[in-house]
ModelCIF file with pLDDT and N, C-alpha, C, O atoms, coordinates in Angstrom:
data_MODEL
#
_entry.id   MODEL 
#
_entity.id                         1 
_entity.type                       polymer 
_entity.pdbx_number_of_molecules   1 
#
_entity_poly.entity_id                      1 
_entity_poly.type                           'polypeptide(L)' 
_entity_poly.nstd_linkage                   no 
_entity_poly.nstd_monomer                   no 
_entity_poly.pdbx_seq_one_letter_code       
;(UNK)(UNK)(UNK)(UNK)(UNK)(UNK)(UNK)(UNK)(UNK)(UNK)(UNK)(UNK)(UNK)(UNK)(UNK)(UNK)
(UNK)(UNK)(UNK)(UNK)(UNK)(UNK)(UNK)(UNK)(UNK)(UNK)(UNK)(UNK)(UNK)(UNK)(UNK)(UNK)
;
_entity_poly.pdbx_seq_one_letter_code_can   XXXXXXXXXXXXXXXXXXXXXXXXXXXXXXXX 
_entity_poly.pdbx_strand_id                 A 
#
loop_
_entity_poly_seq.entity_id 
_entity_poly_seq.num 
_entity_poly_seq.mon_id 
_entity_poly_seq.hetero 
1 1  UNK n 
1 2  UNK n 
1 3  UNK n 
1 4  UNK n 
1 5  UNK n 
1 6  UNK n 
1 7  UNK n 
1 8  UNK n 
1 9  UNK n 
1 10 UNK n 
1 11 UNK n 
1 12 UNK n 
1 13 UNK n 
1 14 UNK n 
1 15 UNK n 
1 16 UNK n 
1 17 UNK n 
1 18 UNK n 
1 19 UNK n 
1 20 UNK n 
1 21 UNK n 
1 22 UNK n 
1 23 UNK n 
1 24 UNK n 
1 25 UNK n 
1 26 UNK n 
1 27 UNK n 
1 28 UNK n 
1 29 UNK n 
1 30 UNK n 
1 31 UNK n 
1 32 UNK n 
#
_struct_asym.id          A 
_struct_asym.entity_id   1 
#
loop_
_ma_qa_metric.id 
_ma_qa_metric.mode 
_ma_qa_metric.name 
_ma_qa_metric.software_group_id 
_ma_qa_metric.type 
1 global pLDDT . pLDDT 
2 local  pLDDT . pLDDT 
#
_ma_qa_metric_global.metric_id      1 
_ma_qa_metric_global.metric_value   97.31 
_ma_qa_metric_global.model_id       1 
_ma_qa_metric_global.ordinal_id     1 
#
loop_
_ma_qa_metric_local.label_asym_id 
_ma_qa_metric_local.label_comp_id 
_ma_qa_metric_local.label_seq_id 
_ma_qa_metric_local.metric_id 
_ma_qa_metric_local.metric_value 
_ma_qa_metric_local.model_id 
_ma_qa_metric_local.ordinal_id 
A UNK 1  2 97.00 1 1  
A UNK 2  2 97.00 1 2  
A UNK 3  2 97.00 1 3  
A UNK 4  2 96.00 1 4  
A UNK 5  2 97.00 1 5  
A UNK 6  2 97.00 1 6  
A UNK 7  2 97.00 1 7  
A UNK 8  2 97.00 1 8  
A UNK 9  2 97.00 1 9  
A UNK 10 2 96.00 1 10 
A UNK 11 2 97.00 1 11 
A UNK 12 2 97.00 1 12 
A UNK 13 2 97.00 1 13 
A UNK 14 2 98.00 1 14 
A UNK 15 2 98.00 1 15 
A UNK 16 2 98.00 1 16 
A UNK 17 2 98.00 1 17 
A UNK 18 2 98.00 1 18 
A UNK 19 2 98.00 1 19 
A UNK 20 2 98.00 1 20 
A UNK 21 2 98.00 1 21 
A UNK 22 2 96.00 1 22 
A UNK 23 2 96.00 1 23 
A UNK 24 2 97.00 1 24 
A UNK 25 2 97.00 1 25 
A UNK 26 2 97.00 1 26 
A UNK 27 2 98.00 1 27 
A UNK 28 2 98.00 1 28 
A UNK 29 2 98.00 1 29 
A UNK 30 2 98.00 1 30 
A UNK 31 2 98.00 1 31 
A UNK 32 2 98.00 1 32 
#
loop_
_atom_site.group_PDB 
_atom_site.id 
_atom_site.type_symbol 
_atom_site.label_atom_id 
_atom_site.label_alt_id 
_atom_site.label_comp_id 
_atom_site.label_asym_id 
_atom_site.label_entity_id 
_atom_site.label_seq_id 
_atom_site.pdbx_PDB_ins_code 
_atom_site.Cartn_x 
_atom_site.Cartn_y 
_atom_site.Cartn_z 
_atom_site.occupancy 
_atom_site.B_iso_or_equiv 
_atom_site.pdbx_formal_charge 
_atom_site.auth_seq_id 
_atom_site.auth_comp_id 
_atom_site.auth_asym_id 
_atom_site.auth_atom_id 
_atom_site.pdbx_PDB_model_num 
ATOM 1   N N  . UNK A 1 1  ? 155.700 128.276 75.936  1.00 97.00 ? 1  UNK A N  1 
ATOM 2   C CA . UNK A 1 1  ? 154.519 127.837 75.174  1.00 97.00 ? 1  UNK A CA 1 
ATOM 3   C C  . UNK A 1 1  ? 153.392 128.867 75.274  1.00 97.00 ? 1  UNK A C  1 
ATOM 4   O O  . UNK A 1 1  ? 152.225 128.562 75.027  1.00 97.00 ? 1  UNK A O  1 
ATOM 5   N N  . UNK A 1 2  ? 153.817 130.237 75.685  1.00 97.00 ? 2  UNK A N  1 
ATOM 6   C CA . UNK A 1 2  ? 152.707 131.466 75.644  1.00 97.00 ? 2  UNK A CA 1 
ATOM 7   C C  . UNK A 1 2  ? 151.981 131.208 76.770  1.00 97.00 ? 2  UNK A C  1 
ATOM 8   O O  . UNK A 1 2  ? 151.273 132.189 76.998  1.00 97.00 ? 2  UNK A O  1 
ATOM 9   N N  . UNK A 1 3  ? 151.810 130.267 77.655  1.00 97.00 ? 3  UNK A N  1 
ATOM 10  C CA . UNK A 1 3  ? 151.561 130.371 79.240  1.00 97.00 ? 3  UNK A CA 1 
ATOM 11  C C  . UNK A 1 3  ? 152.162 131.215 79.980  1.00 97.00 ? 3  UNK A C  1 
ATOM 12  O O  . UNK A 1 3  ? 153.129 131.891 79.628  1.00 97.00 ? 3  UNK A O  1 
ATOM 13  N N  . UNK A 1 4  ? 151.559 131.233 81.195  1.00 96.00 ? 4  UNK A N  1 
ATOM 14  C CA . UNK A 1 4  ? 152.091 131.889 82.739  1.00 96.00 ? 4  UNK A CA 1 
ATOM 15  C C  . UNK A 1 4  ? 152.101 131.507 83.837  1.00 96.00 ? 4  UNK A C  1 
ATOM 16  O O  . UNK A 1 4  ? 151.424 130.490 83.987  1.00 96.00 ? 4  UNK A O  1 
ATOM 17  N N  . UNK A 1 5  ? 152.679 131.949 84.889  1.00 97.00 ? 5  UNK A N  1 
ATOM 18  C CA . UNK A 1 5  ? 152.621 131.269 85.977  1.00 97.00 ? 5  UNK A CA 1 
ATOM 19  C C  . UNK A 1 5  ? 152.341 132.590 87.198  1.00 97.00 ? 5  UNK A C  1 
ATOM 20  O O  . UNK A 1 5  ? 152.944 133.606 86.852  1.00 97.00 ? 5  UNK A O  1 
ATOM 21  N N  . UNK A 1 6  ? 151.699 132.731 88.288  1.00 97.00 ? 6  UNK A N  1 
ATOM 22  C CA . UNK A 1 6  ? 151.284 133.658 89.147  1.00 97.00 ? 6  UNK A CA 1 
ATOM 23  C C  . UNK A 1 6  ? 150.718 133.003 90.244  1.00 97.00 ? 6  UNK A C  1 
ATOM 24  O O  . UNK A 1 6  ? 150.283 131.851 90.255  1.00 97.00 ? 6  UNK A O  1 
ATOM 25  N N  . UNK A 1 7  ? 150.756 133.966 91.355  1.00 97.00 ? 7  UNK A N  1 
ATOM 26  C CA . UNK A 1 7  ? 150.805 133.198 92.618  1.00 97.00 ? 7  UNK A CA 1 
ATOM 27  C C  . UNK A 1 7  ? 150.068 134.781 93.267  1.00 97.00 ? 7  UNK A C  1 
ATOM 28  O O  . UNK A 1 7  ? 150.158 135.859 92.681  1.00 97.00 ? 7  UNK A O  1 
ATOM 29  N N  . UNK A 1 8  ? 149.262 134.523 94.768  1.00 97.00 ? 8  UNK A N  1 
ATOM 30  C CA . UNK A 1 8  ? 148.985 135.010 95.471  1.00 97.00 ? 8  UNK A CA 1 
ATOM 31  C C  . UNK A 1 8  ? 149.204 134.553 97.081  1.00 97.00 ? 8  UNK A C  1 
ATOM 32  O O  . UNK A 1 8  ? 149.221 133.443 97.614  1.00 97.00 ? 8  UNK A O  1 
ATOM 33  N N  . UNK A 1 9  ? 149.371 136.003 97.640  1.00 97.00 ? 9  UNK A N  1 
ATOM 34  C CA . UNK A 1 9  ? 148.829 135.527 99.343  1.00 97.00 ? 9  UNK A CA 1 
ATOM 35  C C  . UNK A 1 9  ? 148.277 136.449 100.011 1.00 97.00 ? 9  UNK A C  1 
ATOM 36  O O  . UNK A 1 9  ? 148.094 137.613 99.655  1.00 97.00 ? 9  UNK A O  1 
ATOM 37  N N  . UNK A 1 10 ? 147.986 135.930 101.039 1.00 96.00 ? 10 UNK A N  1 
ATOM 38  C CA . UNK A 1 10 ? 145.965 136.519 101.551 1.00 96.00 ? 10 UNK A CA 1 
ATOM 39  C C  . UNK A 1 10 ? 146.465 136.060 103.219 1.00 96.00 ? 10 UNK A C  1 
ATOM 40  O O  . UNK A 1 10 ? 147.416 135.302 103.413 1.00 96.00 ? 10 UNK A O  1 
ATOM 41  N N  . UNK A 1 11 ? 145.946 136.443 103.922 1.00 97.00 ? 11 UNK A N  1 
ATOM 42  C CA . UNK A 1 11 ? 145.406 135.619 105.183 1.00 97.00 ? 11 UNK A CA 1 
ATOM 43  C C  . UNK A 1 11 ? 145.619 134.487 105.715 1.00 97.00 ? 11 UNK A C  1 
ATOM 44  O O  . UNK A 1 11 ? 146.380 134.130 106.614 1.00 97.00 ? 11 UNK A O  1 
ATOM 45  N N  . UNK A 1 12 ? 144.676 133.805 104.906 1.00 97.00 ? 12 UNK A N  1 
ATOM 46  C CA . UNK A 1 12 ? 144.785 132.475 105.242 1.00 97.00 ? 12 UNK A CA 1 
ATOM 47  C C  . UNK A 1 12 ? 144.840 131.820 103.623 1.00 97.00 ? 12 UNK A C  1 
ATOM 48  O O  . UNK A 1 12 ? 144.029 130.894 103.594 1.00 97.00 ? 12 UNK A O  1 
ATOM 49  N N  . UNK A 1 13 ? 145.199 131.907 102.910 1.00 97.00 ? 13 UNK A N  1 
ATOM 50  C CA . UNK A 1 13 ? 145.919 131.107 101.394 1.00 97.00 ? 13 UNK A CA 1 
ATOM 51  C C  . UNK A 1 13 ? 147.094 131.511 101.093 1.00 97.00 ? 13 UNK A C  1 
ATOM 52  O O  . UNK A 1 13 ? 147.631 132.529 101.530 1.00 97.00 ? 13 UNK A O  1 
ATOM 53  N N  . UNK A 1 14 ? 147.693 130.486 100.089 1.00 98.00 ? 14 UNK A N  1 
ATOM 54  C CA . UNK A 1 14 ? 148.505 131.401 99.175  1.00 98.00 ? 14 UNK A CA 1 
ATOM 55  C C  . UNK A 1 14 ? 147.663 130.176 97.827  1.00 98.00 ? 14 UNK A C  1 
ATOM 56  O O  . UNK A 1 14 ? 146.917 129.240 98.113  1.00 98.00 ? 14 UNK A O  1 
ATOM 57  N N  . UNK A 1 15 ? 147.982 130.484 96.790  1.00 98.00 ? 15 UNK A N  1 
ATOM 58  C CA . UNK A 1 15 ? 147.576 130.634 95.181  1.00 98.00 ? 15 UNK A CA 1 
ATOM 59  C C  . UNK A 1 15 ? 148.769 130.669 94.778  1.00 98.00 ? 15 UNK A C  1 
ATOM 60  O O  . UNK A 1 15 ? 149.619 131.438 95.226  1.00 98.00 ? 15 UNK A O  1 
ATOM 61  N N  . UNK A 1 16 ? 149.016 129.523 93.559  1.00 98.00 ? 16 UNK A N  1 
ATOM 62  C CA . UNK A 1 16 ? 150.210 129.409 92.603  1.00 98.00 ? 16 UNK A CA 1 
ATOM 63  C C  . UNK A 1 16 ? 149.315 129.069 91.665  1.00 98.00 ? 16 UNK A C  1 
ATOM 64  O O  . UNK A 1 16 ? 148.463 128.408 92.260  1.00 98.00 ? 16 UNK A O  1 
ATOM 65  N N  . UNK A 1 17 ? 148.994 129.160 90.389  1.00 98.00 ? 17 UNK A N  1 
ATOM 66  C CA . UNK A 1 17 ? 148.643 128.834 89.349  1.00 98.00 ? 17 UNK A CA 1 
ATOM 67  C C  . UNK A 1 17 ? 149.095 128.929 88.620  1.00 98.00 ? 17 UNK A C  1 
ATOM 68  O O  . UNK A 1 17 ? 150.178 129.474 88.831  1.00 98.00 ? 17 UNK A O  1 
ATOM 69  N N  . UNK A 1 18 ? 148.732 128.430 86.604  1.00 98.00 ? 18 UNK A N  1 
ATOM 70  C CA . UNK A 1 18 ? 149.277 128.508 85.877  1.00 98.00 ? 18 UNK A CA 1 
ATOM 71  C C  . UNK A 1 18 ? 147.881 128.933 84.289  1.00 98.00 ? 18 UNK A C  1 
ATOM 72  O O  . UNK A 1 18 ? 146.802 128.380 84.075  1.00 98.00 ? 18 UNK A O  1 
ATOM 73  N N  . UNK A 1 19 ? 148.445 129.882 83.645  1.00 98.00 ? 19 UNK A N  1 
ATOM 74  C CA . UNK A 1 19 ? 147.371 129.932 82.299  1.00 98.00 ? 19 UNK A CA 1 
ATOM 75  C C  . UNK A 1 19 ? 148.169 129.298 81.309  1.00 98.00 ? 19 UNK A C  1 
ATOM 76  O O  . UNK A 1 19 ? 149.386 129.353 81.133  1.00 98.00 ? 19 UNK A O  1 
ATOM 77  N N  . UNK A 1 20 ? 147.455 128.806 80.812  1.00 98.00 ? 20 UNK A N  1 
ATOM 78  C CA . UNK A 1 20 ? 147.949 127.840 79.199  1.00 98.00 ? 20 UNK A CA 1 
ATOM 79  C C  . UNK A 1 20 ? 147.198 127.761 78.479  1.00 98.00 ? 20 UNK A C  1 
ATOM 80  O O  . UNK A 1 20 ? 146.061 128.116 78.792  1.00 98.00 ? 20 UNK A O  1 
ATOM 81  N N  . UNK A 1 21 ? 147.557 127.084 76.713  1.00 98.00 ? 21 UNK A N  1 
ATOM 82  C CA . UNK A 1 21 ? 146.480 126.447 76.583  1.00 98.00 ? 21 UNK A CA 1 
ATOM 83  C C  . UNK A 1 21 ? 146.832 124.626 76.641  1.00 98.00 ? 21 UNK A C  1 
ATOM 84  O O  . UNK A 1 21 ? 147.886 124.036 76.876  1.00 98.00 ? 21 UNK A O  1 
ATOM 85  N N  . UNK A 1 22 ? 145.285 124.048 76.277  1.00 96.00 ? 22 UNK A N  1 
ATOM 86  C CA . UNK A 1 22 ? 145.011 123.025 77.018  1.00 96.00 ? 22 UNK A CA 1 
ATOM 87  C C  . UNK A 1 22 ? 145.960 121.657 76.413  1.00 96.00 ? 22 UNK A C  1 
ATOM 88  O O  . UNK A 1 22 ? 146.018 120.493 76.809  1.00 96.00 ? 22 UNK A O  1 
ATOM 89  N N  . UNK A 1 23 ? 146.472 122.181 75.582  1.00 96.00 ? 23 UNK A N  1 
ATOM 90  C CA . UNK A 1 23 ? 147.398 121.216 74.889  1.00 96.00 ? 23 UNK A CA 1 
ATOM 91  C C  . UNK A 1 23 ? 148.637 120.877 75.766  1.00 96.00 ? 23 UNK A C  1 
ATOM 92  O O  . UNK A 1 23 ? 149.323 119.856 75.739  1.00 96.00 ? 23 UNK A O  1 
ATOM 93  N N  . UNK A 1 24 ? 148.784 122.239 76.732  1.00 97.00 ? 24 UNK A N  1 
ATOM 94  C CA . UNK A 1 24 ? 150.058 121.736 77.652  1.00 97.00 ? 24 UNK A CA 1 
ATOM 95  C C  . UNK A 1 24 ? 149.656 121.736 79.360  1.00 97.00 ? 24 UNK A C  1 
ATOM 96  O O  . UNK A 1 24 ? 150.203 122.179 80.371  1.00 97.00 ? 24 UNK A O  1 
ATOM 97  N N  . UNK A 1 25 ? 148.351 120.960 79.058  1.00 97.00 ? 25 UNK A N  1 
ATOM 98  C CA . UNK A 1 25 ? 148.569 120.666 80.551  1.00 97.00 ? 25 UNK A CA 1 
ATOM 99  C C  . UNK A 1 25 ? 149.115 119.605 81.596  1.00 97.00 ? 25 UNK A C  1 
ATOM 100 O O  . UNK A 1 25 ? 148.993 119.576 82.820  1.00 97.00 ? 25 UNK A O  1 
ATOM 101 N N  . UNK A 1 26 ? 149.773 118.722 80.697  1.00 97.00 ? 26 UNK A N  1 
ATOM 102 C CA . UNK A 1 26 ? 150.942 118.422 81.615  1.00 97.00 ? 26 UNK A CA 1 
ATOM 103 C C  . UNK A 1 26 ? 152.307 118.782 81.754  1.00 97.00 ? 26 UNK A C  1 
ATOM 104 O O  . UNK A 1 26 ? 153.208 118.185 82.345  1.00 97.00 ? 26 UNK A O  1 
ATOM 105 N N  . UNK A 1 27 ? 152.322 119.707 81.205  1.00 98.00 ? 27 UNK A N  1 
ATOM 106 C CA . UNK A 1 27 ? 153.672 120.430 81.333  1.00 98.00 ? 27 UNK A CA 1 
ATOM 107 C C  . UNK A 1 27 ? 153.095 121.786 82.838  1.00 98.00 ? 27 UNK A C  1 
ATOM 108 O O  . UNK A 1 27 ? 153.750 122.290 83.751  1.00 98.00 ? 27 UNK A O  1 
ATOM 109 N N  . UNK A 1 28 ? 151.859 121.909 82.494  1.00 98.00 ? 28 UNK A N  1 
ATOM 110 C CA . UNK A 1 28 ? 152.001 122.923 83.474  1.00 98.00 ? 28 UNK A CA 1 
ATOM 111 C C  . UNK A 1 28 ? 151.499 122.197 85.203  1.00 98.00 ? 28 UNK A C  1 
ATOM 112 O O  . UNK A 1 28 ? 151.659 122.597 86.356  1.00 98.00 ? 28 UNK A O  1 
ATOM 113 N N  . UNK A 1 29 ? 150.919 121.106 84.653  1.00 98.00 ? 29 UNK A N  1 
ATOM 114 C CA . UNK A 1 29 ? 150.459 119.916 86.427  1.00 98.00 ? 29 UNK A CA 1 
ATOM 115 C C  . UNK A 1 29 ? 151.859 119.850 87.179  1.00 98.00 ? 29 UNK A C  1 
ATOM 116 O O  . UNK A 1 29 ? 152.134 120.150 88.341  1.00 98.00 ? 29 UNK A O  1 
ATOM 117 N N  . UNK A 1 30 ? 152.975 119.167 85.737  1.00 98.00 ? 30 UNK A N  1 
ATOM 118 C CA . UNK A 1 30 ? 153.964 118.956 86.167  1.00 98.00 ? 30 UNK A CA 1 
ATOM 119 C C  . UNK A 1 30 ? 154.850 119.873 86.859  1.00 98.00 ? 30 UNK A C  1 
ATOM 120 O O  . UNK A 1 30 ? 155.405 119.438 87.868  1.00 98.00 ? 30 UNK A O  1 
ATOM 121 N N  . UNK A 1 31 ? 155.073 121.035 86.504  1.00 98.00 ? 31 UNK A N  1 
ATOM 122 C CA . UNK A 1 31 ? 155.682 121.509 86.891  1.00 98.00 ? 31 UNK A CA 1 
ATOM 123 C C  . UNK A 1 31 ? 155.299 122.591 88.143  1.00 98.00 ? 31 UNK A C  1 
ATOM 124 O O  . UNK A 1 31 ? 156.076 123.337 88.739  1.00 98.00 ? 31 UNK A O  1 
ATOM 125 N N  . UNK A 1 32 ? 153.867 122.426 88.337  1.00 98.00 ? 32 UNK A N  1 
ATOM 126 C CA . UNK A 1 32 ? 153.267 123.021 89.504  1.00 98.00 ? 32 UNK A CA 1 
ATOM 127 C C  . UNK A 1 32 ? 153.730 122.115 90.890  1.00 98.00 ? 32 UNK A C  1 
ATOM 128 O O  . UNK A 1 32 ? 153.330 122.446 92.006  1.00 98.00 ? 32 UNK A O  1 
#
């Protein structure tokens, strides 16, 4: 759906996120 998915780690985090647009944000909650 032209989204992404990307992740970081640091120290003390890690970061998974997702860009979309807002029409699929339960496809991207869900699948986080």
């Amino acid at each position: 759906v032209g989204g992404d998915l990307n992740a970081y780690t640091n120290k003390e985090e890690m970061v998974v996120y997702s860009a979309f647009l807002t029409d699929d944000l339960s496809r991207a909650v869900e699948l986080l």
